[in-house]
PDB file of N, CA and C in Angstrom:
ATOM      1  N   UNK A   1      58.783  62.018  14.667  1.00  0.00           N
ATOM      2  CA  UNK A   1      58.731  60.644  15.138  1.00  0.00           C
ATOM      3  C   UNK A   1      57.991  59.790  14.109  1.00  0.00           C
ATOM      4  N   UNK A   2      58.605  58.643  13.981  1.00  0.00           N
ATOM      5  CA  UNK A   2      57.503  57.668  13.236  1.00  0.00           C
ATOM      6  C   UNK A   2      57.266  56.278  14.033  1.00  0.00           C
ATOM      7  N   UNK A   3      55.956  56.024  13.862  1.00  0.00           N
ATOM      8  CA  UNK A   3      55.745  54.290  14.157  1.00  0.00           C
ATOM      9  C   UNK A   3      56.196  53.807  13.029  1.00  0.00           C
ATOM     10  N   UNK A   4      56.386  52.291  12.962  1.00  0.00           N
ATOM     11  CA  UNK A   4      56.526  51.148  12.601  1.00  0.00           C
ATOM     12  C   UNK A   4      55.615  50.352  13.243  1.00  0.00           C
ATOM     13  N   UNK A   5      54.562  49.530  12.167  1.00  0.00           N
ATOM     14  CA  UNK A   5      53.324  49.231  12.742  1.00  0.00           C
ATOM     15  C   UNK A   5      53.493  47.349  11.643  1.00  0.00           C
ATOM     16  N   UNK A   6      53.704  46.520  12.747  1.00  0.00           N
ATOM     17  CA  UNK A   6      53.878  45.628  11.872  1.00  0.00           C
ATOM     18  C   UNK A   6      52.619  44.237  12.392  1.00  0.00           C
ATOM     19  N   UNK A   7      51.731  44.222  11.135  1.00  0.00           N
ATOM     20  CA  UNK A   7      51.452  42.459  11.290  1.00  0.00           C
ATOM     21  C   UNK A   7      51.648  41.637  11.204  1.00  0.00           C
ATOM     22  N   UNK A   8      51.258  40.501  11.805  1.00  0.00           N
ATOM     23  CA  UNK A   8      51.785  39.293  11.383  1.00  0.00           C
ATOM     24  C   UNK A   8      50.406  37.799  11.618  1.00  0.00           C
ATOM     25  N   UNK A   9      50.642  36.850  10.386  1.00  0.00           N
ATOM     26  CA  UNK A   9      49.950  35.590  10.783  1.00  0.00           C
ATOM     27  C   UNK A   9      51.045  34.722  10.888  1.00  0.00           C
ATOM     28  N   UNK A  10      51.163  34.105  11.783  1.00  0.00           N
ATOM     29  CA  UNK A  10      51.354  32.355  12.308  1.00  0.00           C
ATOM     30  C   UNK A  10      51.087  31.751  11.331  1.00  0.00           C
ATOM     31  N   UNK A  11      52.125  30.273  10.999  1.00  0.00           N
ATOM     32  CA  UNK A  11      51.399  29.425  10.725  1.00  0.00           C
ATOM     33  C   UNK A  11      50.225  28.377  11.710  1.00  0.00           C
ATOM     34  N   UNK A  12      49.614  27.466  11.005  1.00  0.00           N
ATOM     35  CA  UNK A  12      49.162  26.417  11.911  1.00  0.00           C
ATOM     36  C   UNK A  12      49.760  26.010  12.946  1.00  0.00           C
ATOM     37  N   UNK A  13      49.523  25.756  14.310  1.00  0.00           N
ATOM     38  CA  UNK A  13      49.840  25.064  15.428  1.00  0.00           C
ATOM     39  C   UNK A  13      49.632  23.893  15.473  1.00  0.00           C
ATOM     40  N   UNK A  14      50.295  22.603  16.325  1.00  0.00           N
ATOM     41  CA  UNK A  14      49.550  21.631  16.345  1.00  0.00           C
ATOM     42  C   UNK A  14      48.317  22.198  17.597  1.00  0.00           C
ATOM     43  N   UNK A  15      48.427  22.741  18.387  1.00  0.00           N
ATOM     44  CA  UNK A  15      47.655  22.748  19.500  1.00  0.00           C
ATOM     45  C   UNK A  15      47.377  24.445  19.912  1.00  0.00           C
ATOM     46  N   UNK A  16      46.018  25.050  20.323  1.00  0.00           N
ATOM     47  CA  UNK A  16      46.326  26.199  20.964  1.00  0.00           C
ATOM     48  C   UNK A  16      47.439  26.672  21.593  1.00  0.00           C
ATOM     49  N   UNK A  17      47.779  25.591  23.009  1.00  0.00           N
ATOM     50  CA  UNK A  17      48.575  26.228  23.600  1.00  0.00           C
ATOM     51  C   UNK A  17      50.019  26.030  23.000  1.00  0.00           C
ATOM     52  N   UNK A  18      50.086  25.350  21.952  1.00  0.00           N
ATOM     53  CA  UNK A  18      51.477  25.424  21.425  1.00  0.00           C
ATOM     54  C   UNK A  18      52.049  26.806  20.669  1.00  0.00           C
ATOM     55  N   UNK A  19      50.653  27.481  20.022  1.00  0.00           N
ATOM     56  CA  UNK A  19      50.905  28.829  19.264  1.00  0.00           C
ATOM     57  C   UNK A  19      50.763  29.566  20.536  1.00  0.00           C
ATOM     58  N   UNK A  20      50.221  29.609  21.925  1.00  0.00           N
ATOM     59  CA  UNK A  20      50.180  30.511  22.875  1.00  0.00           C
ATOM     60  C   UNK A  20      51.573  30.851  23.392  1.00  0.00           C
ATOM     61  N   UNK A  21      52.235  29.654  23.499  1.00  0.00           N
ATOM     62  CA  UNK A  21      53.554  29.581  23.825  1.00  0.00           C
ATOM     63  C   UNK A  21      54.647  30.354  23.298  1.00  0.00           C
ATOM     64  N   UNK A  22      54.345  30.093  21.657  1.00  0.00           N
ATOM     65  CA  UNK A  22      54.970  30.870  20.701  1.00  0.00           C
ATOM     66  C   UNK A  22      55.451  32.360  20.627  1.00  0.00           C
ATOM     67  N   UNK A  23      53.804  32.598  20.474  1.00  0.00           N
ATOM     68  CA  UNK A  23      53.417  34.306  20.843  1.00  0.00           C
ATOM     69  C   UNK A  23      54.031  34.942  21.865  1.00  0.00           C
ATOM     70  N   UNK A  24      53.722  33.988  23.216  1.00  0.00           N
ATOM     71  CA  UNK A  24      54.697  34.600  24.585  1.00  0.00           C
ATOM     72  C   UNK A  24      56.348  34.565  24.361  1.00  0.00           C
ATOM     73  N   UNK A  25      56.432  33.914  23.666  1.00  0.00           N
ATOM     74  CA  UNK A  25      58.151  33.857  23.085  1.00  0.00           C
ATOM     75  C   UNK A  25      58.724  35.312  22.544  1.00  0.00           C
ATOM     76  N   UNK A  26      57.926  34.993  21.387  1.00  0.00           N
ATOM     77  CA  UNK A  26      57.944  36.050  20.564  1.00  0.00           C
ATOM     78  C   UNK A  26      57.706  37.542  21.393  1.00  0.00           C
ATOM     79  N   UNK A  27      56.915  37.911  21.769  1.00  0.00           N
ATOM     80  CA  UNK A  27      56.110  39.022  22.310  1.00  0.00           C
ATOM     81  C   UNK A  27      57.589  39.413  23.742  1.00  0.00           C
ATOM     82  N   UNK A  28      58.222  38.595  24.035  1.00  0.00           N
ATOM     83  CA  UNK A  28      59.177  38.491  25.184  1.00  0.00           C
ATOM     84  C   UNK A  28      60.799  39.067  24.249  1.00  0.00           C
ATOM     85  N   UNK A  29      60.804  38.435  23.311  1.00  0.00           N
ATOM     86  CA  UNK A  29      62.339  38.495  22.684  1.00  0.00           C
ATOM     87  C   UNK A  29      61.731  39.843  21.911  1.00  0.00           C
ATOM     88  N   UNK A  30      60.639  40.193  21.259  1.00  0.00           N
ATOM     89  CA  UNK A  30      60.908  41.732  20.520  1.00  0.00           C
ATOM     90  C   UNK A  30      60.631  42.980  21.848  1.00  0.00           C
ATOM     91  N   UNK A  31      60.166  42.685  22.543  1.00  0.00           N
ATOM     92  CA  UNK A  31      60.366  43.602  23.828  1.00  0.00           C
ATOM     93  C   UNK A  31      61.204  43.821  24.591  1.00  0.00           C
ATOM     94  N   UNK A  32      62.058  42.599  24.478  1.00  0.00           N
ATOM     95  CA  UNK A  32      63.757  43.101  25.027  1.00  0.00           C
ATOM     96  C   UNK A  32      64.208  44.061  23.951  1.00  0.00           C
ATOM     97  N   UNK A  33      64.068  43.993  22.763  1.00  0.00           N
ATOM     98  CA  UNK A  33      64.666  44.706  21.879  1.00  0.00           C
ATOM     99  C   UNK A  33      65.307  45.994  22.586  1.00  0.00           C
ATOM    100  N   UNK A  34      64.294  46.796  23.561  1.00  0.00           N
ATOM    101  CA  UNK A  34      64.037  47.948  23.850  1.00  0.00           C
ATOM    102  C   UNK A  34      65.808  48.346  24.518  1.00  0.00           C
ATOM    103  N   UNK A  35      65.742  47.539  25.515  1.00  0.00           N
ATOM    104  CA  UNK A  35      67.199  47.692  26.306  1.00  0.00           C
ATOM    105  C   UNK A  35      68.174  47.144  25.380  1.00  0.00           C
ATOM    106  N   UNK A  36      68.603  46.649  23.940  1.00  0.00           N
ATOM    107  CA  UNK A  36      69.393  46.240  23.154  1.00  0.00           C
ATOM    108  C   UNK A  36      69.477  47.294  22.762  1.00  0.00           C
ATOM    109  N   UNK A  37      68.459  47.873  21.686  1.00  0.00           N
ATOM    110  CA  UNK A  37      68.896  48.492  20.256  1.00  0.00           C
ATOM    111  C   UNK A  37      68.290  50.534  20.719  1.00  0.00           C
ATOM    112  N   UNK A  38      69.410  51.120  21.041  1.00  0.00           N
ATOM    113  CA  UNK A  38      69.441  52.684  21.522  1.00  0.00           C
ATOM    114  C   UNK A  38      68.443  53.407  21.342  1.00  0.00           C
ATOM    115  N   UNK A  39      68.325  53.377  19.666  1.00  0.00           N
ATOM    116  CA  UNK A  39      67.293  54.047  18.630  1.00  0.00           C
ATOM    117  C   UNK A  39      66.039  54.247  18.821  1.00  0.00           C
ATOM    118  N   UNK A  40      65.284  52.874  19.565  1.00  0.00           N
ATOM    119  CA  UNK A  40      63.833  52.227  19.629  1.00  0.00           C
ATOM    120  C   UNK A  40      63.766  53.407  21.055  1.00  0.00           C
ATOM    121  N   UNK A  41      62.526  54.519  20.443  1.00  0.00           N
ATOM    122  CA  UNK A  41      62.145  55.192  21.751  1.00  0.00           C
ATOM    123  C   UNK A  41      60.742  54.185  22.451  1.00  0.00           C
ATOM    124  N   UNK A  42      60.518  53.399  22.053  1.00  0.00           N
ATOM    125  CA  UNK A  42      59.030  52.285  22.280  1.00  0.00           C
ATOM    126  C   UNK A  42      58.921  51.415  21.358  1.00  0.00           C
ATOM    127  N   UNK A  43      58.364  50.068  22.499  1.00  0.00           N
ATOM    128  CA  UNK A  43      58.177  48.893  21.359  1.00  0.00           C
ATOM    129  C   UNK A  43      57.315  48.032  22.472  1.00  0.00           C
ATOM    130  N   UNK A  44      56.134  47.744  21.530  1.00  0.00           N
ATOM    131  CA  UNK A  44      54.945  47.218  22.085  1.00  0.00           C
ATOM    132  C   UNK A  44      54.606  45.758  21.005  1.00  0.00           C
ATOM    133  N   UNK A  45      54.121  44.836  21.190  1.00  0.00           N
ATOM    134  CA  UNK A  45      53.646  43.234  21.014  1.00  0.00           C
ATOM    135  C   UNK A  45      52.462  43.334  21.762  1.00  0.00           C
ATOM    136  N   UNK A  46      51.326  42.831  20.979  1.00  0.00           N
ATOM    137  CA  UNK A  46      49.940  42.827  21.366  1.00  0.00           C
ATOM    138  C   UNK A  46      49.478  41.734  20.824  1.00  0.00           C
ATOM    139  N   UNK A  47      48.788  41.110  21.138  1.00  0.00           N
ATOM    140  CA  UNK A  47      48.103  39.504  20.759  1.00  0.00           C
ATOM    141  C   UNK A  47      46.851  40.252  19.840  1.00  0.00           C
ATOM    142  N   UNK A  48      46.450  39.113  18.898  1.00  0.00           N
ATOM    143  CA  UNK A  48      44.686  39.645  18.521  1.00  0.00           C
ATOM    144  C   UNK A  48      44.173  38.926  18.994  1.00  0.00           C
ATOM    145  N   UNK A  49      42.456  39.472  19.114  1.00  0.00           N
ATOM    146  CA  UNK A  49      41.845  38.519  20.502  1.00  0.00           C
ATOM    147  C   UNK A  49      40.033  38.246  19.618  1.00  0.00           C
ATOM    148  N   UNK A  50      40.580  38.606  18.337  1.00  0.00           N
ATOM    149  CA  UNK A  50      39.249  38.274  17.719  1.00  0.00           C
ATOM    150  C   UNK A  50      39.668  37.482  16.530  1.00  0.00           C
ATOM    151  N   UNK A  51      38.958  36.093  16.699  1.00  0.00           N
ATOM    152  CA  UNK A  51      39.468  35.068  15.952  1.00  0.00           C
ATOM    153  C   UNK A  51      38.656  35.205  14.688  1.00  0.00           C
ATOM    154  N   UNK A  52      38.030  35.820  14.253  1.00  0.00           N
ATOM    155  CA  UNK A  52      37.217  36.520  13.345  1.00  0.00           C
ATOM    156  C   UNK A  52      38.527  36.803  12.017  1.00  0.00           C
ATOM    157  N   UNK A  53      39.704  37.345  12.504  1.00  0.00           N
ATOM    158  CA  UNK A  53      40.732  38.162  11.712  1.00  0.00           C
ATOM    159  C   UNK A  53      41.780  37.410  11.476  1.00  0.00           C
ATOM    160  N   UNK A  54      42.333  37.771  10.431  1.00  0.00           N
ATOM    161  CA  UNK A  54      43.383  37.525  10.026  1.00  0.00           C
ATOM    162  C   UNK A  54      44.710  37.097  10.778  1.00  0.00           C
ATOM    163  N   UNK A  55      45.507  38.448  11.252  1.00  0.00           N
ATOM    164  CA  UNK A  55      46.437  38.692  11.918  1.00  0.00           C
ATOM    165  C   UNK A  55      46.333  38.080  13.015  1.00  0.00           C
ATOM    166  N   UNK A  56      47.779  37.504  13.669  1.00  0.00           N
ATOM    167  CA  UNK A  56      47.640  37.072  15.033  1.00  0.00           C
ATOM    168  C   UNK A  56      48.525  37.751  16.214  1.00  0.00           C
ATOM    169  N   UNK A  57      49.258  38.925  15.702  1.00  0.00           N
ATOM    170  CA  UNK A  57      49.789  40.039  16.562  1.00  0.00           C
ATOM    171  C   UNK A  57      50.200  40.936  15.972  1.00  0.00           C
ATOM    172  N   UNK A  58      50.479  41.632  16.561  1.00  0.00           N
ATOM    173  CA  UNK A  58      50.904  43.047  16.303  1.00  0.00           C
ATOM    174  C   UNK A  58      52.456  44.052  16.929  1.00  0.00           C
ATOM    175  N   UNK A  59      53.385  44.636  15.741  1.00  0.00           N
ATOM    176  CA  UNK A  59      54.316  44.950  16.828  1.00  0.00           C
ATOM    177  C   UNK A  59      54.041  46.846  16.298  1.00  0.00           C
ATOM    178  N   UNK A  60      54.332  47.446  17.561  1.00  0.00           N
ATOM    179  CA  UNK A  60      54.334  48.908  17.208  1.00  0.00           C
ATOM    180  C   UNK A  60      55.565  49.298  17.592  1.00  0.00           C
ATOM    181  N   UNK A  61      56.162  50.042  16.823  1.00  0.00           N
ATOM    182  CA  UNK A  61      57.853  50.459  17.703  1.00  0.00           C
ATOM    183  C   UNK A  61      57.450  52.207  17.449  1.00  0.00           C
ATOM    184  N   UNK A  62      58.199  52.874  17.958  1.00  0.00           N
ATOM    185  CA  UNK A  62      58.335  54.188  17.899  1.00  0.00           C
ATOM    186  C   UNK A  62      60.126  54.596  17.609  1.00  0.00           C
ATOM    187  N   UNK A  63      60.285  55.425  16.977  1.00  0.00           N
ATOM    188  CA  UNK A  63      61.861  55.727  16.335  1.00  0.00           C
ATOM    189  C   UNK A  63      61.574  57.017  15.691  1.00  0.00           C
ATOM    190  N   UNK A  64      62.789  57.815  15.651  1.00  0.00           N
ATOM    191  CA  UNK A  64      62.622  59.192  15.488  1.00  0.00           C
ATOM    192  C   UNK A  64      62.575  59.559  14.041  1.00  0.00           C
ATOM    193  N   UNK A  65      62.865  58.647  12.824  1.00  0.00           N
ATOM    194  CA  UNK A  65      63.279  59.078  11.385  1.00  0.00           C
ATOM    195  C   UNK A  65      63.364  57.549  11.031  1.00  0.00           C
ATOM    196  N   UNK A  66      62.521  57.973   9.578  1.00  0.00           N
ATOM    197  CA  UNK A  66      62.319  56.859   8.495  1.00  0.00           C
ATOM    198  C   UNK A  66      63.291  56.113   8.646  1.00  0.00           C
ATOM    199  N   UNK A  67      64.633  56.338   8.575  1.00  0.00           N
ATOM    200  CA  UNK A  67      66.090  55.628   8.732  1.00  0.00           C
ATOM    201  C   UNK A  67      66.734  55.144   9.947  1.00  0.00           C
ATOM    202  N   UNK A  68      65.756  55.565  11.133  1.00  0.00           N
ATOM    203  CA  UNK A  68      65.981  54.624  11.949  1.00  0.00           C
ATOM    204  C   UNK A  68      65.497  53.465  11.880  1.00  0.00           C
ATOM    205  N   UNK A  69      64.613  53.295  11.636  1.00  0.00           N
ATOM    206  CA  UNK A  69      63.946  51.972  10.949  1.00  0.00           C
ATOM    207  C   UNK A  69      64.780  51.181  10.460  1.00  0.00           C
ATOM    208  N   UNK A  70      65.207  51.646   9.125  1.00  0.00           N
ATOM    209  CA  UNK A  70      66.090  50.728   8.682  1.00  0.00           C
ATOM    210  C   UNK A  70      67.567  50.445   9.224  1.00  0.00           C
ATOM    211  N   UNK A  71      68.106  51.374  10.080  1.00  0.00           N
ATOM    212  CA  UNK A  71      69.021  50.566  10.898  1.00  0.00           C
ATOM    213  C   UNK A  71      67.940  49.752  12.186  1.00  0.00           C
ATOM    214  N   UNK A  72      67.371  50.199  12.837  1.00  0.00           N
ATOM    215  CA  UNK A  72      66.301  48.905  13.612  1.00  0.00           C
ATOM    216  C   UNK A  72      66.592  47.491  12.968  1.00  0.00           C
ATOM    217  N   UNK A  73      66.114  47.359  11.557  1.00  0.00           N
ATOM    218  CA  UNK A  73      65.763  46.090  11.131  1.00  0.00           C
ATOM    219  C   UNK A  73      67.161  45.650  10.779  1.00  0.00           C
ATOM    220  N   UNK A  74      68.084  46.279  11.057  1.00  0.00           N
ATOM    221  CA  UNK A  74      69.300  45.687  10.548  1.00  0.00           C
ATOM    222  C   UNK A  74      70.033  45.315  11.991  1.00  0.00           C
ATOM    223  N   UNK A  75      70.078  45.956  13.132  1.00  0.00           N
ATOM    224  CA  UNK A  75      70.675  45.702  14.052  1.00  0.00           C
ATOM    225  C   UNK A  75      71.104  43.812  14.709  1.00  0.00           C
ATOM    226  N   UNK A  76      71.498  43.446  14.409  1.00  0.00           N
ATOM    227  CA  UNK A  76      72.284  42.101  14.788  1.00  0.00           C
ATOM    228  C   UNK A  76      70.842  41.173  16.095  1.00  0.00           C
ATOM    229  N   UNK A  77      70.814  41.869  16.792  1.00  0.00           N
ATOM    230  CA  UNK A  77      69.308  41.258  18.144  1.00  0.00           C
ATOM    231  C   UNK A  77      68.430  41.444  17.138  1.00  0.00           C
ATOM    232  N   UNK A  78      67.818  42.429  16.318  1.00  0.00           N
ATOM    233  CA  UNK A  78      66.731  42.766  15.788  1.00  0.00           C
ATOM    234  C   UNK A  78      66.979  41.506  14.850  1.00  0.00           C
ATOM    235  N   UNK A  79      67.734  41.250  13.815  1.00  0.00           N
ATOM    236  CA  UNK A  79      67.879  40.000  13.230  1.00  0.00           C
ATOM    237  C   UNK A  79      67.584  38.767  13.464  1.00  0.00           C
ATOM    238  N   UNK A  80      68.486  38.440  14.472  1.00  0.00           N
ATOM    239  CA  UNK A  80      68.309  37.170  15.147  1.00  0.00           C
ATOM    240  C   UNK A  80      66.361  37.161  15.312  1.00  0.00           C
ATOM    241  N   UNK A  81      65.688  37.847  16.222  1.00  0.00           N
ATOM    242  CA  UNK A  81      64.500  37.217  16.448  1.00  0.00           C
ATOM    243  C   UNK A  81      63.543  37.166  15.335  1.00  0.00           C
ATOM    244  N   UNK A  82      64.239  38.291  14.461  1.00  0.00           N
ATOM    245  CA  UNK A  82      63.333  38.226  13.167  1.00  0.00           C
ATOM    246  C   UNK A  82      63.494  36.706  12.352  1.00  0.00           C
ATOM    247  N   UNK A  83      64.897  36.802  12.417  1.00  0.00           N
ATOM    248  CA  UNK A  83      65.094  35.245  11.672  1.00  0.00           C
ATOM    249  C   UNK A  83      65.046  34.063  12.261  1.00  0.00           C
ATOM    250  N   UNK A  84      65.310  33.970  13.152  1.00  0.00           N
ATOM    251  CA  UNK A  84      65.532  32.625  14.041  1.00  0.00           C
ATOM    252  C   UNK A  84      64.254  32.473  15.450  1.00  0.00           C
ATOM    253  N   UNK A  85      63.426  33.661  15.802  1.00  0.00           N
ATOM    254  CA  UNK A  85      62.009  33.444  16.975  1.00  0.00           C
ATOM    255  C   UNK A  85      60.984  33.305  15.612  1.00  0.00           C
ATOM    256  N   UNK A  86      60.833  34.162  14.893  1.00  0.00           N
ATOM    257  CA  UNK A  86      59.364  34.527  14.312  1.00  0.00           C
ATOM    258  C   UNK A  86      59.867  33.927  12.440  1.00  0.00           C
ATOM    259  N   UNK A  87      60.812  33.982  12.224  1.00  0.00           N
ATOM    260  CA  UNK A  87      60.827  33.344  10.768  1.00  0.00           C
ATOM    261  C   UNK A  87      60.696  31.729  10.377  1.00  0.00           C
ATOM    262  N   UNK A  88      60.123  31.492  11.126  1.00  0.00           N
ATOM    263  CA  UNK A  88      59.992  29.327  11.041  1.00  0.00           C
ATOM    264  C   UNK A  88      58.666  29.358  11.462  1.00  0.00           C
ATOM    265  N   UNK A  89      58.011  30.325  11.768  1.00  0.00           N
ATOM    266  CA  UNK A  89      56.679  30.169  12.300  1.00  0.00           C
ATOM    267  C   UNK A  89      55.254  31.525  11.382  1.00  0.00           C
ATOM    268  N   UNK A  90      56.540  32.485  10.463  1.00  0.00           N
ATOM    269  CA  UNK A  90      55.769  33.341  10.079  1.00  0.00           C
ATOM    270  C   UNK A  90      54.851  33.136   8.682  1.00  0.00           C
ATOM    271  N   UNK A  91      53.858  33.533   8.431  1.00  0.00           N
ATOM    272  CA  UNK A  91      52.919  33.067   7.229  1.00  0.00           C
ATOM    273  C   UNK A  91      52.169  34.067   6.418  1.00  0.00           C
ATOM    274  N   UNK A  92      52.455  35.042   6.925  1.00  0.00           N
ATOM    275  CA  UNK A  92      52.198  36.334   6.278  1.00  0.00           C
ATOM    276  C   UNK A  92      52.930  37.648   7.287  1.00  0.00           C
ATOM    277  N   UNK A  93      53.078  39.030   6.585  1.00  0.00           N
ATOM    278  CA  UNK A  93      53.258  39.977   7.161  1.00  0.00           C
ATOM    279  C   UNK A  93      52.831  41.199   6.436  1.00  0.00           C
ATOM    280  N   UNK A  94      52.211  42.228   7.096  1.00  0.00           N
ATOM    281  CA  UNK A  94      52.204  43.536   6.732  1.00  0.00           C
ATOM    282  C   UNK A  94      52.918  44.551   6.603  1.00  0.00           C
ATOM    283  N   UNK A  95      52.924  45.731   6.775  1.00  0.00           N
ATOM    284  CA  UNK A  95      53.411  46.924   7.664  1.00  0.00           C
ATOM    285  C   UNK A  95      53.308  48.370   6.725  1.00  0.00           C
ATOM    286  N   UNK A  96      53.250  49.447   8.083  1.00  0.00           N
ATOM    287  CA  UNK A  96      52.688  50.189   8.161  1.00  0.00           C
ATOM    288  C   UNK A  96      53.833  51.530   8.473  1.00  0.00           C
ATOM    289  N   UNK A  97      54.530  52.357   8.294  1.00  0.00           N
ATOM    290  CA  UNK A  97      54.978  53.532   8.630  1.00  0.00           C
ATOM    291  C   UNK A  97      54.506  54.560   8.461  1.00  0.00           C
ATOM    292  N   UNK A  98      54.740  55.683   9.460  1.00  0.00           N
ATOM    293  CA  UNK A  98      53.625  56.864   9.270  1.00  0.00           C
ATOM    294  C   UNK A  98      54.265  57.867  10.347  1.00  0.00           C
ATOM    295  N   UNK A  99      54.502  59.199   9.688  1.00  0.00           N
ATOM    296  CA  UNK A  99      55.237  60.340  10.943  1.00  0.00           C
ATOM    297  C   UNK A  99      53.995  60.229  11.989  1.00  0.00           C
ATOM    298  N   UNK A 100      53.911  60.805  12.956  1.00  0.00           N
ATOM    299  CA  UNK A 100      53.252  61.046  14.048  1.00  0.00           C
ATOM    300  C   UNK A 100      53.500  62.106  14.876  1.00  0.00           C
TER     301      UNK A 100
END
Protein backbone atom coordinates (compact mmCIF):
# COMPACT_ATOMS: atom_id res chain seq x y z
CA UNK A 1 0.00 0.00 0.00
CA UNK A 2 1.12 3.55 -0.39
CA UNK A 3 -0.12 7.03 0.91
CA UNK A 4 -0.13 10.01 -1.08
CA UNK A 5 0.35 12.77 1.39
CA UNK A 6 -0.32 16.11 -0.19
CA UNK A 7 0.06 19.93 1.04
CA UNK A 8 -1.20 22.73 0.19
CA UNK A 9 -1.21 26.86 0.79
CA UNK A 10 -4.15 29.07 -0.34
CA UNK A 11 -3.78 32.11 -1.67
CA UNK A 12 -4.94 35.34 0.24
CA UNK A 13 -8.68 35.62 1.02
CA UNK A 14 -10.50 38.69 1.04
CA UNK A 15 -12.10 37.58 4.36
CA UNK A 16 -11.70 34.50 6.84
CA UNK A 17 -14.82 33.20 6.12
CA UNK A 18 -14.34 33.48 2.45
CA UNK A 19 -11.13 30.98 2.60
CA UNK A 20 -13.39 28.89 5.22
CA UNK A 21 -15.83 28.46 2.56
CA UNK A 22 -13.26 27.49 0.14
CA UNK A 23 -11.63 24.78 2.20
CA UNK A 24 -15.25 23.30 2.88
CA UNK A 25 -15.54 23.21 -0.94
CA UNK A 26 -12.56 21.79 -1.51
CA UNK A 27 -12.36 19.26 1.45
CA UNK A 28 -16.20 18.15 0.03
CA UNK A 29 -15.27 17.68 -3.86
CA UNK A 30 -11.77 15.61 -3.01
CA UNK A 31 -13.79 13.35 -0.65
CA UNK A 32 -16.30 12.47 -3.12
CA UNK A 33 -13.40 11.37 -5.06
CA UNK A 34 -13.78 8.16 -2.98
CA UNK A 35 -17.20 6.86 -4.63
CA UNK A 36 -15.82 8.18 -8.27
CA UNK A 37 -12.38 6.88 -8.75
CA UNK A 38 -12.28 2.56 -7.83
CA UNK A 39 -8.51 2.61 -7.05
CA UNK A 40 -8.64 5.18 -3.94
CA UNK A 41 -8.82 2.53 -0.93
CA UNK A 42 -9.04 6.09 1.45
CA UNK A 43 -9.05 9.69 1.11
CA UNK A 44 -8.99 12.11 3.93
CA UNK A 45 -8.89 16.43 3.79
CA UNK A 46 -7.90 17.92 7.08
CA UNK A 47 -7.77 21.70 7.76
CA UNK A 48 -4.48 23.14 9.70
CA UNK A 49 -5.46 24.66 12.86
CA UNK A 50 -2.15 26.31 13.77
CA UNK A 51 -1.78 29.58 12.15
CA UNK A 52 1.82 29.52 13.17
CA UNK A 53 2.41 27.23 9.69
CA UNK A 54 2.62 27.33 6.49
CA UNK A 55 0.20 24.88 4.95
CA UNK A 56 -3.48 25.32 5.04
CA UNK A 57 -4.64 21.57 4.46
CA UNK A 58 -3.84 18.49 3.95
CA UNK A 59 -4.98 15.53 1.60
CA UNK A 60 -3.99 11.79 2.52
CA UNK A 61 -5.26 9.13 0.00
CA UNK A 62 -4.37 5.49 0.39
CA UNK A 63 -3.88 3.28 -3.09
CA UNK A 64 -2.29 0.02 -3.48
CA UNK A 65 0.95 0.80 -5.97
CA UNK A 66 3.06 3.77 -6.91
CA UNK A 67 0.99 3.66 -10.29
CA UNK A 68 -2.07 3.93 -8.90
CA UNK A 69 -1.31 7.24 -8.11
CA UNK A 70 -0.60 8.19 -11.26
CA UNK A 71 -3.69 6.93 -12.80
CA UNK A 72 -5.53 8.75 -9.50
CA UNK A 73 -4.13 12.05 -10.73
CA UNK A 74 -5.13 11.42 -14.13
CA UNK A 75 -8.67 10.22 -13.70
CA UNK A 76 -11.12 12.87 -15.44
CA UNK A 77 -13.14 13.88 -11.47
CA UNK A 78 -9.61 13.81 -10.04
CA UNK A 79 -8.78 16.55 -12.75
CA UNK A 80 -11.54 18.61 -12.77
CA UNK A 81 -11.17 19.50 -8.87
CA UNK A 82 -7.56 19.65 -9.18
CA UNK A 83 -7.95 22.16 -11.97
CA UNK A 84 -11.03 23.93 -11.75
CA UNK A 85 -11.92 23.67 -7.19
CA UNK A 86 -8.24 24.08 -5.93
CA UNK A 87 -6.16 25.47 -9.06
CA UNK A 88 -7.41 29.39 -8.98
CA UNK A 89 -6.93 29.40 -5.37
CA UNK A 90 -3.61 27.24 -5.00
CA UNK A 91 -0.15 29.01 -3.91
CA UNK A 92 2.04 26.43 -3.10
CA UNK A 93 2.08 22.54 -2.91
CA UNK A 94 4.05 19.68 -1.52
CA UNK A 95 3.91 15.97 -1.48
CA UNK A 96 4.85 13.08 0.00
CA UNK A 97 4.68 9.16 -1.13
CA UNK A 98 5.76 6.38 0.98
CA UNK A 99 4.86 2.29 1.02
CA UNK A 100 3.19 1.61 4.31
Amino acid sequence: MVKHVVMFKLIDFPTPKEKQEKLVEIKTKLEALIDKIDILRKITVDFNINPAETWDFILITELATLEDINIYSNYPEHVEVAKHVIGPVKADRACVDYQF
